[in-house]
Protein backbone atom coordinates (compact mmCIF):
# COMPACT_ATOMS: atom_id res chain seq x y z
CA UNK A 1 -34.65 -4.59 -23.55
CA UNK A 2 -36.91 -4.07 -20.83
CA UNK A 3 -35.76 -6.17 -17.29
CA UNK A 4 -32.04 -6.89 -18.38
CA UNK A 5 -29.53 -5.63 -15.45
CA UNK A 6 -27.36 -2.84 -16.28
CA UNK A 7 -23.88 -3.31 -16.23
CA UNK A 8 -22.10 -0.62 -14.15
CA UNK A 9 -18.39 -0.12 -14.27
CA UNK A 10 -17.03 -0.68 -10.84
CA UNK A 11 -13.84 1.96 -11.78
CA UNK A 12 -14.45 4.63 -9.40
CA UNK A 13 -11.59 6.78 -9.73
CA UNK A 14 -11.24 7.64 -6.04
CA UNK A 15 -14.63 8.46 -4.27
CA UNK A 16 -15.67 9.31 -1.17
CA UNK A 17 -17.84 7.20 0.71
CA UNK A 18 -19.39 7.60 4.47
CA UNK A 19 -19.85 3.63 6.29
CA UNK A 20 -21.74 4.37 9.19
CA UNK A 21 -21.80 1.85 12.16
CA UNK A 22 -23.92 1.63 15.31
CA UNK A 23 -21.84 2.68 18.58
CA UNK A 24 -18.69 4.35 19.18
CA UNK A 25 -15.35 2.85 18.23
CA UNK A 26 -13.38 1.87 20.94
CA UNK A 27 -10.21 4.10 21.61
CA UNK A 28 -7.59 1.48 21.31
CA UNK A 29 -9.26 0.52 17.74
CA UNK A 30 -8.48 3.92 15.93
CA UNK A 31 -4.79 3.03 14.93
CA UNK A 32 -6.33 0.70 13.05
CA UNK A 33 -7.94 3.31 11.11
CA UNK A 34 -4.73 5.44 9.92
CA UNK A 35 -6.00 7.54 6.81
CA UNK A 36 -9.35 7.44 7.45
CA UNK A 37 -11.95 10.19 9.18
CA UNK A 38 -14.01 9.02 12.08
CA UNK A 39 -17.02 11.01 13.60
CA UNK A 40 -19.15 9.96 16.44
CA UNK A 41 -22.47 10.96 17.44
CA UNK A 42 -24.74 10.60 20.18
CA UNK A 43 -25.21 11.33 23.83
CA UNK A 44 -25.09 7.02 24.77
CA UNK A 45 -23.76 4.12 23.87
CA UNK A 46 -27.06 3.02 23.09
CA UNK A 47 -27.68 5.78 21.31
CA UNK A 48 -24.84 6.52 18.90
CA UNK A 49 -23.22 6.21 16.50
CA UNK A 50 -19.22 6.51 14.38
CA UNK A 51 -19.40 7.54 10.66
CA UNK A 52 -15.98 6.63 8.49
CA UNK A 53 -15.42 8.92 5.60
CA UNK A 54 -13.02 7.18 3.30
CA UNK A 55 -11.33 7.53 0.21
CA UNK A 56 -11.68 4.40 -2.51
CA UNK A 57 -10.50 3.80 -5.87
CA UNK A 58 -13.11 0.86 -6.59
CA UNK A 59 -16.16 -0.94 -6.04
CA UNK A 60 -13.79 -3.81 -4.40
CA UNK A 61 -11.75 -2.15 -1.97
CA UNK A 62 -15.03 -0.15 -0.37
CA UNK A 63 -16.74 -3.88 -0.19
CA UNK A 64 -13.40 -4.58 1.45
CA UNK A 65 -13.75 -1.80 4.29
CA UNK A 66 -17.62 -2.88 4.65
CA UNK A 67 -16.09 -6.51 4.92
CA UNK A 68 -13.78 -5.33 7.51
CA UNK A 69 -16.29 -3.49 9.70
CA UNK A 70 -18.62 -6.27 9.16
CA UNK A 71 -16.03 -8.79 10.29
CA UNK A 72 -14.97 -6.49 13.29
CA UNK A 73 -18.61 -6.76 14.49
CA UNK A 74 -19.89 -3.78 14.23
CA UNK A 75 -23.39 -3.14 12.78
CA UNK A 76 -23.23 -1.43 9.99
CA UNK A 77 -26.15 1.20 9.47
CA UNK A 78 -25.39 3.20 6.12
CA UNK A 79 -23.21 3.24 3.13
CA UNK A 80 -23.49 6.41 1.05
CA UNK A 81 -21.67 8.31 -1.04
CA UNK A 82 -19.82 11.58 0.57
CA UNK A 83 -18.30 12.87 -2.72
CA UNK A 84 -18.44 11.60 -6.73
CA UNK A 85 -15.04 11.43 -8.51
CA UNK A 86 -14.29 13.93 -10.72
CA UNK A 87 -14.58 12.82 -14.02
């Protein structure tokens, strides 16, 4: 039926997903981050930016670490995903 929302599953199966943010993480804020891989780009402050690559078994727990960034104010730029489970 034309229009009706598909229902995706939300299992994952661990995934890898990049949550870019705007600005560089402060140094004494990267313990926070055990486990996970942080980048940062840019030449500025004003001008850069720290990408988290990040291994998640669901839907729910990457809303989580988007929740958690969000919540930790920093502006979050892109969600994408780095790598598909293998199915």
């Amino acid at each position: 039926m034309p229009g009706k929302p598909h229902k995706a599953s939300s299992k994952l199966t661990h995934a890898f997903y990049q949550v870019t943010v705007r600005g560089n993480l402060r140094e004494d804020w990267r313990d926070w981050f055990n486990g996970i891989l942080i980048t940062e780009e840019g030449l500025s402050e004003e001008h850069s930016a720290t990408t988290f690559t990040c291994k998640v078994r669901d839907q729910a727990e990457l809303i989580g670490i988007i929740n958690w960034l969000h919540n930790m104010n920093m502006v979050i730029e892109m969600v994408c995903l780095a790598q598909k489970p293998n199915d």
